[in-house]
Protein backbone atom coordinates (compact mmCIF):
# COMPACT_ATOMS: atom_id res chain seq x y z
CA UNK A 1 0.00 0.00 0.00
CA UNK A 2 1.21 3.65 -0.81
CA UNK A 3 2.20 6.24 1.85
CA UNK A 4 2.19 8.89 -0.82
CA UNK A 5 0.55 11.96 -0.14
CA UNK A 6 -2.69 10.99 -2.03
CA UNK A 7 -2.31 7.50 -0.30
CA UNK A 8 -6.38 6.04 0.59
CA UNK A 9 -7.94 8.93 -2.19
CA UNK A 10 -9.93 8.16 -5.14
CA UNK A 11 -9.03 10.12 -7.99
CA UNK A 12 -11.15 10.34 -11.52
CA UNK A 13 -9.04 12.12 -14.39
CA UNK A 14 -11.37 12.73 -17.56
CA UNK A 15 -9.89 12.39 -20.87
CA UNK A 16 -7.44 10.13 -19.11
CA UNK A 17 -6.96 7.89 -22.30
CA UNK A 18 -4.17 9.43 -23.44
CA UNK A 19 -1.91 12.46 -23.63
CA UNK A 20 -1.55 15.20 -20.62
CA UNK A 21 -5.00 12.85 -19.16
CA UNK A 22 -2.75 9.60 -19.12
CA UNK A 23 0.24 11.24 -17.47
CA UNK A 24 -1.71 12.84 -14.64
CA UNK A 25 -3.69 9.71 -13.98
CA UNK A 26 -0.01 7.94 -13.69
CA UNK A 27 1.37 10.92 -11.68
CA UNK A 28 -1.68 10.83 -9.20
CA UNK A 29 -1.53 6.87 -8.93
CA UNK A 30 2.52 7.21 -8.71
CA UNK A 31 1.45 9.50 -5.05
CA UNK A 32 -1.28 6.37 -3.97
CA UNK A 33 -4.41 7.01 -5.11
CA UNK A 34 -6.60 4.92 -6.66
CA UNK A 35 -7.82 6.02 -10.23
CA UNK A 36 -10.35 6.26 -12.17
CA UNK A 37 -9.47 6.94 -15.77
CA UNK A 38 -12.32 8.56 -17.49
CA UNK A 39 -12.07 8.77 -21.40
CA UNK A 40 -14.97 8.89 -24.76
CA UNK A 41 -12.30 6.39 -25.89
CA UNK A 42 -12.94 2.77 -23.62
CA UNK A 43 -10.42 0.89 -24.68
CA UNK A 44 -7.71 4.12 -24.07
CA UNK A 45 -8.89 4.65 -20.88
CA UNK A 46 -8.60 0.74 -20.19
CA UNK A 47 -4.90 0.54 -21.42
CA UNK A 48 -3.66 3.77 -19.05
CA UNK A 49 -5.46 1.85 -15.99
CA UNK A 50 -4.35 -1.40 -16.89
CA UNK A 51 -0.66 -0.02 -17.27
CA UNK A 52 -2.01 1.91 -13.48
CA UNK A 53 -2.69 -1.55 -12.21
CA UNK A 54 0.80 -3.63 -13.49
CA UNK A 55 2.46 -1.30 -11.57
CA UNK A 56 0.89 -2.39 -8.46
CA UNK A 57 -1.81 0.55 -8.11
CA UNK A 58 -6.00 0.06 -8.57
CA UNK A 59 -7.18 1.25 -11.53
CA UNK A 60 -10.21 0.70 -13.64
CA UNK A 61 -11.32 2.01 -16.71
CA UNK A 62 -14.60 3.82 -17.68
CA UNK A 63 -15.53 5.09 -20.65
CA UNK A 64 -17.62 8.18 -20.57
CA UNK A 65 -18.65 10.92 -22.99
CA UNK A 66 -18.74 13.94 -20.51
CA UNK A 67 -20.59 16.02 -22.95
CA UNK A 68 -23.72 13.64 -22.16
CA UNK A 69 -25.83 14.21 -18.44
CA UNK A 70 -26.67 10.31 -18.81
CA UNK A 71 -23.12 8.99 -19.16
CA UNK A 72 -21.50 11.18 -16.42
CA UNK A 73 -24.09 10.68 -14.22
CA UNK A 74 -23.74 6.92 -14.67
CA UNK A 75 -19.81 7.00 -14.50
CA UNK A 76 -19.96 8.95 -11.12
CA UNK A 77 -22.19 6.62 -9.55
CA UNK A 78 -19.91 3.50 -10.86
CA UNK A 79 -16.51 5.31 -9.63
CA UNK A 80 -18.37 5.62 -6.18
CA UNK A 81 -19.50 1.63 -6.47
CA UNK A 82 -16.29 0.62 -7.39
CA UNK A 83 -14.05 2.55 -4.92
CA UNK A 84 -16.70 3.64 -2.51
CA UNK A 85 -15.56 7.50 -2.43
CA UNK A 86 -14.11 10.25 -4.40
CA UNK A 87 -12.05 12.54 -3.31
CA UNK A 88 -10.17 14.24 -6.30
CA UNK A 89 -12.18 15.16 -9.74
CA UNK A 90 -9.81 16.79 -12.38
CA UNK A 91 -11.77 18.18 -15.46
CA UNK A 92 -9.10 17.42 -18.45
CA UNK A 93 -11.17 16.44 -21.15
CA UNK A 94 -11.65 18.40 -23.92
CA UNK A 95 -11.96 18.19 -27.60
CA UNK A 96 -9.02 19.59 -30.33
CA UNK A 97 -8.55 16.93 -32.62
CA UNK A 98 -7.34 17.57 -36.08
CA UNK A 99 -11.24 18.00 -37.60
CA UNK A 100 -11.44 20.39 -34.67
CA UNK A 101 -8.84 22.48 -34.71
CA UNK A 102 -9.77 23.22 -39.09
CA UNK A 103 -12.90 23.75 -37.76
CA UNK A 104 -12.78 25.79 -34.41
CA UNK A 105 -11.47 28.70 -36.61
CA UNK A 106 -11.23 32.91 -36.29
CA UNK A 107 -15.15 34.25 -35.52
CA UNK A 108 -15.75 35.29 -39.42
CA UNK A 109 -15.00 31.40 -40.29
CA UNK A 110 -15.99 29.61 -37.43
CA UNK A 111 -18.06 26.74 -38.15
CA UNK A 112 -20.65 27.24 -35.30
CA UNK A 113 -20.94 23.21 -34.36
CA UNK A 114 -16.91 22.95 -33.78
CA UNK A 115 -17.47 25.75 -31.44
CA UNK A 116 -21.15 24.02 -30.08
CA UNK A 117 -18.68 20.71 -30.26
CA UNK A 118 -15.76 22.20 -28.09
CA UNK A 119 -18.63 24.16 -25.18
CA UNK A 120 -20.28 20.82 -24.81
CA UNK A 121 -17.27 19.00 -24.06
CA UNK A 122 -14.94 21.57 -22.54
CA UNK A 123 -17.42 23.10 -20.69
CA UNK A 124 -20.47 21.47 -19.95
CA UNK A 125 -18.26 18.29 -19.68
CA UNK A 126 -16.74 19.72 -16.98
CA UNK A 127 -19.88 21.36 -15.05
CA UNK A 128 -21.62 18.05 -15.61
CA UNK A 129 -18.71 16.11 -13.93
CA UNK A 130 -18.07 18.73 -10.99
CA UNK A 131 -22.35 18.81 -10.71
CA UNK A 132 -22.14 14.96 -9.94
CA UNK A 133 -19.02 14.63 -7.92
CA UNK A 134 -20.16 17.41 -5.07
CA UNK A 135 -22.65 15.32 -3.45
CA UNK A 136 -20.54 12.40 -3.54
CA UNK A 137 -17.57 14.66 -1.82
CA UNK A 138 -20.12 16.32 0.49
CA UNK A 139 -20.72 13.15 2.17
CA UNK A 140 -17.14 12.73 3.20
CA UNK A 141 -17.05 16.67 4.00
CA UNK A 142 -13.56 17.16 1.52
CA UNK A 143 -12.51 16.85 -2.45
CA UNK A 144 -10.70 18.88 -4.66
CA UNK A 145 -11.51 19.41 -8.17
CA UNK A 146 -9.16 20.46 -10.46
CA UNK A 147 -10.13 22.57 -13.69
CA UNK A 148 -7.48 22.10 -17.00
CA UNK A 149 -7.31 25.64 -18.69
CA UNK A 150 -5.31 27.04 -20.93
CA UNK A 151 -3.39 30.23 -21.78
CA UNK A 152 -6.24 30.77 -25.00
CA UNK A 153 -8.43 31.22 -22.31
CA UNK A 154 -6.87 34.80 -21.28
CA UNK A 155 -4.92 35.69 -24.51
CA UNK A 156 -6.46 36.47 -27.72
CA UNK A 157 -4.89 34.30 -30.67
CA UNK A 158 -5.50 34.07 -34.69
CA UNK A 159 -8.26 30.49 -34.22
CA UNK A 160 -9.57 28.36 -32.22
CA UNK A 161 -12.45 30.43 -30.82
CA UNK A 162 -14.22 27.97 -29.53
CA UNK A 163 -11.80 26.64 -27.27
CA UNK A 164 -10.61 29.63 -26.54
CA UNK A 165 -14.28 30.72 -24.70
CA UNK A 166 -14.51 27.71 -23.15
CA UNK A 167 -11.38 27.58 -21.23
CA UNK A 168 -12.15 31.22 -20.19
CA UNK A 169 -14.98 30.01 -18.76
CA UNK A 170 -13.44 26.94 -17.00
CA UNK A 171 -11.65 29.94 -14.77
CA UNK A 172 -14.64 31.12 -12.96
CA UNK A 173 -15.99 27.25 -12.35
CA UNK A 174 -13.11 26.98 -9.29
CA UNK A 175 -14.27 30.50 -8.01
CA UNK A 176 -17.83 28.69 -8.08
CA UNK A 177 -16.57 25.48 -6.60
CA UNK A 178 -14.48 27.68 -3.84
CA UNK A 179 -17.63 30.03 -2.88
CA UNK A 180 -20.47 27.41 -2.93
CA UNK A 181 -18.80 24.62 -1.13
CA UNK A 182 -15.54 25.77 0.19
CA UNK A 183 -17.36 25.75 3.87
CA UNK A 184 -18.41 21.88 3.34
CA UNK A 185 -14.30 21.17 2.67
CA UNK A 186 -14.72 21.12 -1.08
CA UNK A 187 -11.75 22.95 -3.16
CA UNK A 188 -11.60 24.08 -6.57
CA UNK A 189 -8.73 25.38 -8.70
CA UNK A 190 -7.61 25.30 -12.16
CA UNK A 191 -4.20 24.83 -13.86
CA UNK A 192 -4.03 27.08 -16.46
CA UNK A 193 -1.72 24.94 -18.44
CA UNK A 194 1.50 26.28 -21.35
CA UNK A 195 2.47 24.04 -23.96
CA UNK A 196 3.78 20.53 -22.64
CA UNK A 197 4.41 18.81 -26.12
CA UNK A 198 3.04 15.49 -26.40
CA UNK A 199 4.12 15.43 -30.58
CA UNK A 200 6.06 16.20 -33.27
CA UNK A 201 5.58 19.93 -34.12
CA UNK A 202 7.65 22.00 -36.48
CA UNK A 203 10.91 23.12 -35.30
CA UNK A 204 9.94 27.12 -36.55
CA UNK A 205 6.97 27.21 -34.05
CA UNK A 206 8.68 25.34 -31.33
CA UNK A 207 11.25 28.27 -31.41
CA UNK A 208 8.86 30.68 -31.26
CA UNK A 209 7.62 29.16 -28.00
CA UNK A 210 10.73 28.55 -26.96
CA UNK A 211 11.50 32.21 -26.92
CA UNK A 212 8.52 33.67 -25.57
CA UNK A 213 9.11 31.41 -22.67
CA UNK A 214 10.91 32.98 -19.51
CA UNK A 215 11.98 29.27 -18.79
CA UNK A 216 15.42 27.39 -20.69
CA UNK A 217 12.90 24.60 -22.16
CA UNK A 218 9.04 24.10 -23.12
CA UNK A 219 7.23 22.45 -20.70
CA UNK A 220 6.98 18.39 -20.45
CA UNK A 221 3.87 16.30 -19.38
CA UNK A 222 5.27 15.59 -16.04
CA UNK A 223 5.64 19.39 -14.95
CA UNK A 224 1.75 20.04 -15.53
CA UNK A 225 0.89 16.60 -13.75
CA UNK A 226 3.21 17.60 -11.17
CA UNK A 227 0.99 20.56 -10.36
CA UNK A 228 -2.21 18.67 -10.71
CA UNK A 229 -0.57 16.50 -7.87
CA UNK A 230 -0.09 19.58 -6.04
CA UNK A 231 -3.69 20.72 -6.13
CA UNK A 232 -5.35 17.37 -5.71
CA UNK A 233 -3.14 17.04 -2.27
CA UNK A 234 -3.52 18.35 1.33
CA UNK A 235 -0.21 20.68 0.63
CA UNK A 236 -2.28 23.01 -1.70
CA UNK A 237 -5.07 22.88 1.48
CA UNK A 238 -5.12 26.95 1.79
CA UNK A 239 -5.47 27.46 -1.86
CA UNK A 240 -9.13 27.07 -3.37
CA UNK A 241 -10.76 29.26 -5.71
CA UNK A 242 -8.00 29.98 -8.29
CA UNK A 243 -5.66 29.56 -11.16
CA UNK A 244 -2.44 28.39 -11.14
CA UNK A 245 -0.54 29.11 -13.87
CA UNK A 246 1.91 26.51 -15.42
CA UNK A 247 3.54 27.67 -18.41
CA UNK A 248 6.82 28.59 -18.07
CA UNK A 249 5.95 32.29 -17.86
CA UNK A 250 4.92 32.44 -21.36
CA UNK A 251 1.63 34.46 -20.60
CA UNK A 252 3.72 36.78 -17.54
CA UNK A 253 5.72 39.37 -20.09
CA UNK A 254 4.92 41.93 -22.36
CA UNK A 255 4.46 40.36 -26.11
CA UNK A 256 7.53 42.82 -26.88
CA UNK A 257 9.63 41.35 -24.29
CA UNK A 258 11.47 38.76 -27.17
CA UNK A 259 11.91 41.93 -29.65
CA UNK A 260 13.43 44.15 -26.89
CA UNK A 261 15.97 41.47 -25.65
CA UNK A 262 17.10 40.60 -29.60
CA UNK A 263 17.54 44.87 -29.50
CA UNK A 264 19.12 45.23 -25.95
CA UNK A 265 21.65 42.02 -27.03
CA UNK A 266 22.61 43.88 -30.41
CA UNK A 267 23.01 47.14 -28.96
CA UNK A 268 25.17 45.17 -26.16
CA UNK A 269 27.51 43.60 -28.83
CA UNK A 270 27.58 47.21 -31.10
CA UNK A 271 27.59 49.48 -28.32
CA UNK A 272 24.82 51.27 -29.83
């Protein structure tokens, strides 16, 4: 049995079949609690718990289509069957596959059911998973539930619009979370998360990032699960009701900071 620090907790991670999911339903088991990996994909979210459970860990599998009231009601109440609490809910799923992202354009192009497409799962997916999981914390009189949001959600950007409103959105749901339940022991926070590559993208853009970052290296997986670990724990106990930024201060400087430093390092070297 774990002694971690989220040794005895029940954990669900949605869109836990793969990607930034997977590695915080690994990270979370890694500290001792049990998971429940929640993904539209079943057999995805059977493979990450199955890999959960080889390494000694309980894990199951369900697979869940948070967009739909039905489904996330049933999931809840089969996480709660299974494992007979929950403590930790982290709202990662959310939809930006390649059809998406052509799709979820600038507001003069946007098709309107990409952006419909990316509320109902971003969004709603979360509110419906949170709505379900309160009651379930309330009787144990503590959770935390963790909100995945992005730096689109504060800064404006050439696409994705739809995903863009949505994570804004998934900012004031841990504000809700804090000031309706926060008395009852329930906590609510969200990670507003910088790019973590998961795949190949082209060197040109990657060095953009890179150099709008205030941090030697883009971010990894492990640093944003790291961070969910944090919030889902008893060490982030005095912190409800906000977002924690982890992106390598990419969204902390002025969008002229990388133009100023090329100036100030040619003026250095021509003593301009």
């Amino acid at each position: 049995m774990s002694m971690g620090k989220l040794a005895g907790r029940v954990a669900i991670v949605t869109g836990g079949g793969n990607g930034l999911g997977a590695e915080c339903a690994r990270v979370l088991a890694e500290h001792g609690a049990s998971m429940a990996v929640v993904d539209v994909d079943g057999d995805a979210a059977n493979r990450v718990a199955e890999s959960i459970s080889a390494q000694g860990m309980p894990a199951q599998g369900f697979r869940t289509d948070v967009s739909s009231e039905e489904d996330v009601k049933a999931m809840i109440a089969q996480v709660k069957e299974a494992f007979g609490r929950i403590d930790v809910l982290h709202n990662n799923a959310a939809v930006l596959n390649t059809d998406q992202r052509q799709r979820d354009r600038d507001l003069a192009n946007l098709d309107m059911e990409a952006f419909d497409r990316a509320i109902a799962v971003n969004l709603r997916g979360a509110v419906l998973c949170t709505k379900y999981v309160i009651p379930v914390m309330l009787e144990q009189g503590k959770g935390s539930i963790i909100f995945a949001t992005s730096g689109l959600g504060m800064q404006g950007d050439m696409s994705l619009t739809g995903y863009a409103t949505s994570k804004a959105a998934l900012m004031m749901l841990p504000r809700l979370v804090a000031s309706q339940y926060g008395k009852q022991g329930i906590r609510g926070n969200a990670v507003q998360i910088g790019l973590a590559p998961q795949h190949e993208m082209p060197a040109p853009l990657l060095e953009i990032m890179r150099d709008n970052h205030c941090t030697a290296e883009l971010g990894t997986p492990r640093q944003i699960a790291d961070v969910v670990a944090f919030l889902a724990s008893d060490e982030s106990s005095f912190v409800t009701g906000t977002t924690l930024v982890a992106d390598g201060g990419f969204s902390s400087h002025t969008p002229s900071l990388v133009a100023m430093r090329a100036l100030f390092e040619k003026m250095g070297r021509t003593g301009m």
